[in-house]
C-alpha atoms as a PDB file:
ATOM      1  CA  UNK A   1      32.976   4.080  -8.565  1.00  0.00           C
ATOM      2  CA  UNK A   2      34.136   1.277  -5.985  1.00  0.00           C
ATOM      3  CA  UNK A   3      34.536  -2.168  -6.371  1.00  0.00           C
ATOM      4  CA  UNK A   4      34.867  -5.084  -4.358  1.00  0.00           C
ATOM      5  CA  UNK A   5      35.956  -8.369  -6.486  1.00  0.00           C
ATOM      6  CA  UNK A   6      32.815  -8.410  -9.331  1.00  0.00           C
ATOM      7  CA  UNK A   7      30.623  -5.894  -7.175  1.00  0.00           C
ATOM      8  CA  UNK A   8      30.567  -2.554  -7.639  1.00  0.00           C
ATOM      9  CA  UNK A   9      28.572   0.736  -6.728  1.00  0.00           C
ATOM     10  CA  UNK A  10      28.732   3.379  -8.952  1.00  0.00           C
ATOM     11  CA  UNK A  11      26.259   6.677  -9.535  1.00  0.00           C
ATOM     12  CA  UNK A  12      23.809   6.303 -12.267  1.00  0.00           C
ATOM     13  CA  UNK A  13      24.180   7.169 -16.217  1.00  0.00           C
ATOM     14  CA  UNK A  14      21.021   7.786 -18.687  1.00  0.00           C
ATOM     15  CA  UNK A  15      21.798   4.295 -20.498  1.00  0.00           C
ATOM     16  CA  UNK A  16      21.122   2.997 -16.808  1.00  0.00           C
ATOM     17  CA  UNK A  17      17.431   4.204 -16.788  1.00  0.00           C
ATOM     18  CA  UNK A  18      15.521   2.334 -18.685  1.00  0.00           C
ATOM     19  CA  UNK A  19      17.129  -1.194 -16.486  1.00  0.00           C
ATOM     20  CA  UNK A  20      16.475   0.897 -13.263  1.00  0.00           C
ATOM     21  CA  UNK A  21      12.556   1.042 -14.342  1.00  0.00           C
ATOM     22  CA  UNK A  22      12.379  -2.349 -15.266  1.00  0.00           C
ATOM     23  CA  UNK A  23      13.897  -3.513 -11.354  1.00  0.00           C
ATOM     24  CA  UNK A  24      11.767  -0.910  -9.461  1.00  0.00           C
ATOM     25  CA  UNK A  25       8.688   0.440 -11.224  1.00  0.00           C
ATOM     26  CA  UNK A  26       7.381  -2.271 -14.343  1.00  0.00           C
ATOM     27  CA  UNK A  27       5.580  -4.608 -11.996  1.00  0.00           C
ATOM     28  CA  UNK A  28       3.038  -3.720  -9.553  1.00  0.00           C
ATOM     29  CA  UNK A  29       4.287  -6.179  -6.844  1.00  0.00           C
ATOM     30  CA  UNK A  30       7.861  -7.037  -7.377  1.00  0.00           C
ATOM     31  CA  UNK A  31       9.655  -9.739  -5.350  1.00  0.00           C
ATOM     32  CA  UNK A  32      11.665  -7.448  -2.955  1.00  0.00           C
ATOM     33  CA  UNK A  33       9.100  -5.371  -1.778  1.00  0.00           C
ATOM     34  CA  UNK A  34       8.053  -8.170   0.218  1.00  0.00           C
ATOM     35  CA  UNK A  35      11.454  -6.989   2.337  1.00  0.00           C
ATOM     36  CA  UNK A  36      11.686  -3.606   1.727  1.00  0.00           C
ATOM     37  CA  UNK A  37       8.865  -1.840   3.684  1.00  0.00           C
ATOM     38  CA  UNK A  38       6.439  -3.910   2.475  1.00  0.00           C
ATOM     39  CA  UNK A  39       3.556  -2.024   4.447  1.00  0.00           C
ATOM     40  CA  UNK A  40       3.925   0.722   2.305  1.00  0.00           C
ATOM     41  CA  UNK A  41       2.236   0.563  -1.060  1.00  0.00           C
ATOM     42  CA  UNK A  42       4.611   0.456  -4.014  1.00  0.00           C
ATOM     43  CA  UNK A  43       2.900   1.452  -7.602  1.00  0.00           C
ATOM     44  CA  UNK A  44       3.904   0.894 -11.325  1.00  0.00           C
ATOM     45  CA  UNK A  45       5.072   4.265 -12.915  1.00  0.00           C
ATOM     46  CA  UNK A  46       4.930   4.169 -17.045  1.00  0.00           C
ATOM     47  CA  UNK A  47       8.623   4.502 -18.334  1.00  0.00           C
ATOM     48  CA  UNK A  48       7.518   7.727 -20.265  1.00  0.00           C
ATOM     49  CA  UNK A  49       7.037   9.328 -16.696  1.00  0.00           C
ATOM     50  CA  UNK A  50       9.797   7.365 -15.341  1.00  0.00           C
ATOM     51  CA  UNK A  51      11.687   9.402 -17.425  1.00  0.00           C
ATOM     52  CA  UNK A  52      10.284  12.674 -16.584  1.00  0.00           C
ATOM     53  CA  UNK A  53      12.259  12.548 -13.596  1.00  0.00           C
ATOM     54  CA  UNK A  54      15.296  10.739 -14.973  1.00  0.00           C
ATOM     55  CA  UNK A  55      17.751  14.097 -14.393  1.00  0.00           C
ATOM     56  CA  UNK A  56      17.057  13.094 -10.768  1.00  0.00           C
ATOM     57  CA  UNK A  57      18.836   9.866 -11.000  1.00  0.00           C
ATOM     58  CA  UNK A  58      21.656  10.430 -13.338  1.00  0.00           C
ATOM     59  CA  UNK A  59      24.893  11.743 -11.375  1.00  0.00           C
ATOM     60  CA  UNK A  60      22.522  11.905  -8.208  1.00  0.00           C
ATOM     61  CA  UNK A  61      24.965  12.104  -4.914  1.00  0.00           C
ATOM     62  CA  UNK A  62      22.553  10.014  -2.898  1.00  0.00           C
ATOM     63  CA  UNK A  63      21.680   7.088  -5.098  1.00  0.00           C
ATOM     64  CA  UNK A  64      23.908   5.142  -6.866  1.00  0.00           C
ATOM     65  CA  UNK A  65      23.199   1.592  -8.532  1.00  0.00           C
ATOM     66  CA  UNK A  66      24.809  -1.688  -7.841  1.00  0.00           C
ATOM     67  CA  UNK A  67      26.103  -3.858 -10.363  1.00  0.00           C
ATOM     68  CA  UNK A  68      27.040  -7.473 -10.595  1.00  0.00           C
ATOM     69  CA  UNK A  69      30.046  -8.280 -13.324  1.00  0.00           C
ATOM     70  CA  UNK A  70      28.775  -4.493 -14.571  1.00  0.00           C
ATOM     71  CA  UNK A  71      24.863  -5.735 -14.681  1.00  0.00           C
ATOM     72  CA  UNK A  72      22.472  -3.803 -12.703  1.00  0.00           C
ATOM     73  CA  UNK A  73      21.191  -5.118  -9.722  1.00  0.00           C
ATOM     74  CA  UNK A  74      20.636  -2.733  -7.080  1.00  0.00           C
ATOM     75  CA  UNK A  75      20.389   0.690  -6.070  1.00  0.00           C
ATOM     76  CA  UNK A  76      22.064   2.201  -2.504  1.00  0.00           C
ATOM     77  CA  UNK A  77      20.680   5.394  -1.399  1.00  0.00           C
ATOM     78  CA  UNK A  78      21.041   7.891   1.766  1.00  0.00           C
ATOM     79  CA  UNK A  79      18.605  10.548   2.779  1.00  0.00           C
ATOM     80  CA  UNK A  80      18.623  13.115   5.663  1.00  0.00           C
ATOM     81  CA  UNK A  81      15.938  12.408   8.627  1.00  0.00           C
ATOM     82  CA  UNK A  82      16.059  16.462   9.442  1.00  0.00           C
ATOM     83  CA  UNK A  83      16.731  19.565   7.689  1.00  0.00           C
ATOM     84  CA  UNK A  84      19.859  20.410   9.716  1.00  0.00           C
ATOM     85  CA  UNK A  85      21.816  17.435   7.806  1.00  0.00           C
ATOM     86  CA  UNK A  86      23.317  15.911  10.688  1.00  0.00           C
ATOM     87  CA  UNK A  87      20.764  12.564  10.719  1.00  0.00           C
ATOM     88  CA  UNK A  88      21.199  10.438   7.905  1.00  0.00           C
ATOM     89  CA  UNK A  89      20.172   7.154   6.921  1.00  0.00           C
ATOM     90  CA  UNK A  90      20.919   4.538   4.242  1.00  0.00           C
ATOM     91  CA  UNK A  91      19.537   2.172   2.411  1.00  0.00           C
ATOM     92  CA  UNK A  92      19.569  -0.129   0.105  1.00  0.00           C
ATOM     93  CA  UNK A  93      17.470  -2.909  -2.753  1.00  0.00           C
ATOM     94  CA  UNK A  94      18.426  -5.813  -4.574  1.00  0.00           C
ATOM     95  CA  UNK A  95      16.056  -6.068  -6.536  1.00  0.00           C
ATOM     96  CA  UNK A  96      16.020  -9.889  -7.772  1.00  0.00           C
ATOM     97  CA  UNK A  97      15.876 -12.759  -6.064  1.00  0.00           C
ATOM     98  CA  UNK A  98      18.379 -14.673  -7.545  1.00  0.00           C
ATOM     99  CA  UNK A  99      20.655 -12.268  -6.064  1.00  0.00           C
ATOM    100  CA  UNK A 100      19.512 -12.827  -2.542  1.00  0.00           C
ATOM    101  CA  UNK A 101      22.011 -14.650   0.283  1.00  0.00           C
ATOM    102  CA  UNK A 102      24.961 -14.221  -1.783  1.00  0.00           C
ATOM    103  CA  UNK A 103      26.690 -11.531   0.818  1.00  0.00           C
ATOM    104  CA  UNK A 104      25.967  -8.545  -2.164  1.00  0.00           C
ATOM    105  CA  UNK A 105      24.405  -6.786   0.610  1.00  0.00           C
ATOM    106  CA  UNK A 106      26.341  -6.673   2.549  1.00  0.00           C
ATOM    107  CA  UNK A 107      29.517  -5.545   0.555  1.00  0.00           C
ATOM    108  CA  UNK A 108      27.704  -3.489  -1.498  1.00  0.00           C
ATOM    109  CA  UNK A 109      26.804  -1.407   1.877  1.00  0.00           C
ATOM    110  CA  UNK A 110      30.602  -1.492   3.111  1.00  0.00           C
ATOM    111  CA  UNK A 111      31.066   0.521   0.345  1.00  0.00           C
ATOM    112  CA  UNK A 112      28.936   2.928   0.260  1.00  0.00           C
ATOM    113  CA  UNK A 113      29.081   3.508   3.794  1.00  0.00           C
ATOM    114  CA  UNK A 114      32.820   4.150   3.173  1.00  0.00           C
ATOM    115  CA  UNK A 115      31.677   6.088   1.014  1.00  0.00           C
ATOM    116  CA  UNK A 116      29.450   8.388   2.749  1.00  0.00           C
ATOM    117  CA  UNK A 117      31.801   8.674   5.516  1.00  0.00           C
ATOM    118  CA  UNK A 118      34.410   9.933   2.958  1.00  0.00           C
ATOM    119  CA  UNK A 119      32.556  12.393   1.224  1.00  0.00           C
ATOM    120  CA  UNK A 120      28.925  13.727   3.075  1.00  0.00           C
ATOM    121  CA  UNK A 121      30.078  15.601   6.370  1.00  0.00           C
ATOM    122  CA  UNK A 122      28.449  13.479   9.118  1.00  0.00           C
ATOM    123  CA  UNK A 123      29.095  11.539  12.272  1.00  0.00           C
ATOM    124  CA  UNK A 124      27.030   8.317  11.924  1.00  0.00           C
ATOM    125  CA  UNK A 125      25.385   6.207   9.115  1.00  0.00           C
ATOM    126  CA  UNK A 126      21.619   4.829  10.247  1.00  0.00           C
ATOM    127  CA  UNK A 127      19.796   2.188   8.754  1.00  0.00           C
ATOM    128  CA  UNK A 128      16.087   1.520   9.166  1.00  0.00           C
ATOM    129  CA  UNK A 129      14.662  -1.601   8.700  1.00  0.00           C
ATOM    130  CA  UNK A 130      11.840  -3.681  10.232  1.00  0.00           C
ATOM    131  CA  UNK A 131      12.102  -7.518  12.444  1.00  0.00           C
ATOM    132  CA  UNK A 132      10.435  -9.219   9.688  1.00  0.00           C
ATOM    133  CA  UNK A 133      13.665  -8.434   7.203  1.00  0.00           C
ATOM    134  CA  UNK A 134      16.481 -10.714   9.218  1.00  0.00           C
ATOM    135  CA  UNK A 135      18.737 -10.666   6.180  1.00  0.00           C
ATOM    136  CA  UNK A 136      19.210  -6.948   7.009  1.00  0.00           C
ATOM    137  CA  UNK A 137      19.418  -6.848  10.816  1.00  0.00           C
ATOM    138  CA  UNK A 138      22.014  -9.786   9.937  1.00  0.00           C
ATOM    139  CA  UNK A 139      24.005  -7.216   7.254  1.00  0.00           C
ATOM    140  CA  UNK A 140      23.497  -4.038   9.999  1.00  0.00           C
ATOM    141  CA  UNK A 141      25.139  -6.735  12.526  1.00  0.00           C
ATOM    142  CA  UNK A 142      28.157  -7.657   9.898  1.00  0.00           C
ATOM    143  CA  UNK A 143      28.851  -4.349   9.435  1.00  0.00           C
ATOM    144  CA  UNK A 144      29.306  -3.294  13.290  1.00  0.00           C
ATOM    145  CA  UNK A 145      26.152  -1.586  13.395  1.00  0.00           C
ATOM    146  CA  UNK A 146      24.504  -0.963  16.915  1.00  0.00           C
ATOM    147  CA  UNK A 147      20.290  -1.607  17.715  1.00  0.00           C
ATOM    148  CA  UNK A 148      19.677   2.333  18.344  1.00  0.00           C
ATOM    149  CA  UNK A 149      16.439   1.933  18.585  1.00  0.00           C
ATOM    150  CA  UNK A 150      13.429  -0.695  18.625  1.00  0.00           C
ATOM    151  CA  UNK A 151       9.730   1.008  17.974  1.00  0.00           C
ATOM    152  CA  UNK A 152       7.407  -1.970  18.944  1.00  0.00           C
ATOM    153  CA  UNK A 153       4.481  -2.863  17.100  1.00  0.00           C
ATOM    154  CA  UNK A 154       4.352  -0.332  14.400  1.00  0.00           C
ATOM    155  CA  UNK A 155       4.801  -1.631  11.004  1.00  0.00           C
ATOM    156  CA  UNK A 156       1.775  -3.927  10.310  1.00  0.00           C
ATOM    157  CA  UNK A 157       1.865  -6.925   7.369  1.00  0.00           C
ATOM    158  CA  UNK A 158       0.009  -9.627   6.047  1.00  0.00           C
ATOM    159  CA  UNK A 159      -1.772  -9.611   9.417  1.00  0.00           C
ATOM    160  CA  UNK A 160       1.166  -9.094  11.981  1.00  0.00           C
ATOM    161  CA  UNK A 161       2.499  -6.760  13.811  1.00  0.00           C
ATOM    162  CA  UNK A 162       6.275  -5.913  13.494  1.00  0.00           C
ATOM    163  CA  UNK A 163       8.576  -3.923  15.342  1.00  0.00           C
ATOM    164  CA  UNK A 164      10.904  -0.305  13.383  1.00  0.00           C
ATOM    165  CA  UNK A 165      14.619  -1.073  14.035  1.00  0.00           C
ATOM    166  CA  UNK A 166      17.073   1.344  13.897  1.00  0.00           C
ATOM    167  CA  UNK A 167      20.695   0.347  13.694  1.00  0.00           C
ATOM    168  CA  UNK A 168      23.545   2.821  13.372  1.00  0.00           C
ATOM    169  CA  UNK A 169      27.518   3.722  13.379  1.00  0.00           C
ATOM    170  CA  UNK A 170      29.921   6.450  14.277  1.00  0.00           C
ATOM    171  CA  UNK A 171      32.435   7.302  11.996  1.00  0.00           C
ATOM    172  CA  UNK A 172      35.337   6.676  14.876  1.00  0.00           C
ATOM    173  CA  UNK A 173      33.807   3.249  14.529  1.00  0.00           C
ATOM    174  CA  UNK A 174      33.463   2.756  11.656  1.00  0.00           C
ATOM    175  CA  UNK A 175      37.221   3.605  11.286  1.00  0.00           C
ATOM    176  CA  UNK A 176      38.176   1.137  13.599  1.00  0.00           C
ATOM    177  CA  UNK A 177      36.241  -1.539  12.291  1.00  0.00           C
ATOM    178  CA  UNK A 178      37.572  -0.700   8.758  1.00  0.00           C
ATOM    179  CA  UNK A 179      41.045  -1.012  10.282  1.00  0.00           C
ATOM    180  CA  UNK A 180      40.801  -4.190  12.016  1.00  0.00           C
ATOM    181  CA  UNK A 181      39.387  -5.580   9.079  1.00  0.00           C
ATOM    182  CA  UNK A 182      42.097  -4.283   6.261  1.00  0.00           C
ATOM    183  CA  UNK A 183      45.099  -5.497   9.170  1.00  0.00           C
ATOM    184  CA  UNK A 184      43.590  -9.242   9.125  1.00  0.00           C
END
């Protein structure tokens, strides 16, 4: 587990299932997934399936949940783009609105970048996103992210076009950053 202040990440228990359901799979058009590739089509899942999978989630390496003052709110995840291992990508929900524009975000993926740095072998941390989420490009930008990549055009919502934006860090700089930040 890591904490910053009353944030903290931690990897998920079975008494955090049934609250991880309820954020992500009870209602067929939650709040967030206006932000969270909203071109793809999210569906409800019945808990009892849910938990057909639940061994996935508990103790998983790759997704962990946020909490608030130890009350779910998020989940932060990272996946591999290619089979070698050596392209990965994070990401991250919070999944109500009430905790929107508070900075969680944003320190919630400071430490599990830190994270990932200090325990997956890998060079550099990408983060996908799309130009109609500008509270993310904003939290790729805080954390000394560069654009990699801008794919123009290619994500399509409520009638607009949107460009794929691909932000991303080395380790070295991430290290630097971190250190610059922790001497201040």
């Amino acid at each position: 587990m890591y904490t910053d202040k009353d944030l903290g990440i931690r990897p998920i228990k079975d008494e955090d299932l049934f609250k991880l359901w309820e954020l992500i799979y009870k209602d067929e058009n939650p709040e967030w997934k206006q932000w969270d590739a909203p071109y793809f089509r999210h569906h409800t899942v019945p808990y009892e399936k849910f938990l057909e999978k639940g061994d996935l989630f508990i103790n998983s390496e790759s997704l962990w949940v946020i909490t608030v003052n130890n009350e779910i709110c998020g989940v932060v995840t990272f996946y591999f783009e290619d089979d070698m291992k050596k392209w990965l990508e994070i990401g991250i929900v919070i999944h109500e609105c009430q905790n929107w524009g508070k900075g969680l975000g944003t320190r919630a993926l400071k430490l599990w970048i830190s994270h990932v740095f200090n325990t997956v072998p890998t060079v550099r941390v990408g983060l996908t996103t799309w130009s109609g989420n500008k509270r993310m490009l904003c939290v790729g930008e805080k954390l000394g992210m560069q654009l990699e990549g801008r794919i123009r055009k290619v994500r399509y919502y409520e009638g607009e076009y949107y460009d794929s934006i691909r932000m991303g860090i080395l380790k070295e700089e991430w290290e630097t950053k971190k250190a610059g930040t922790e001497s201040n």
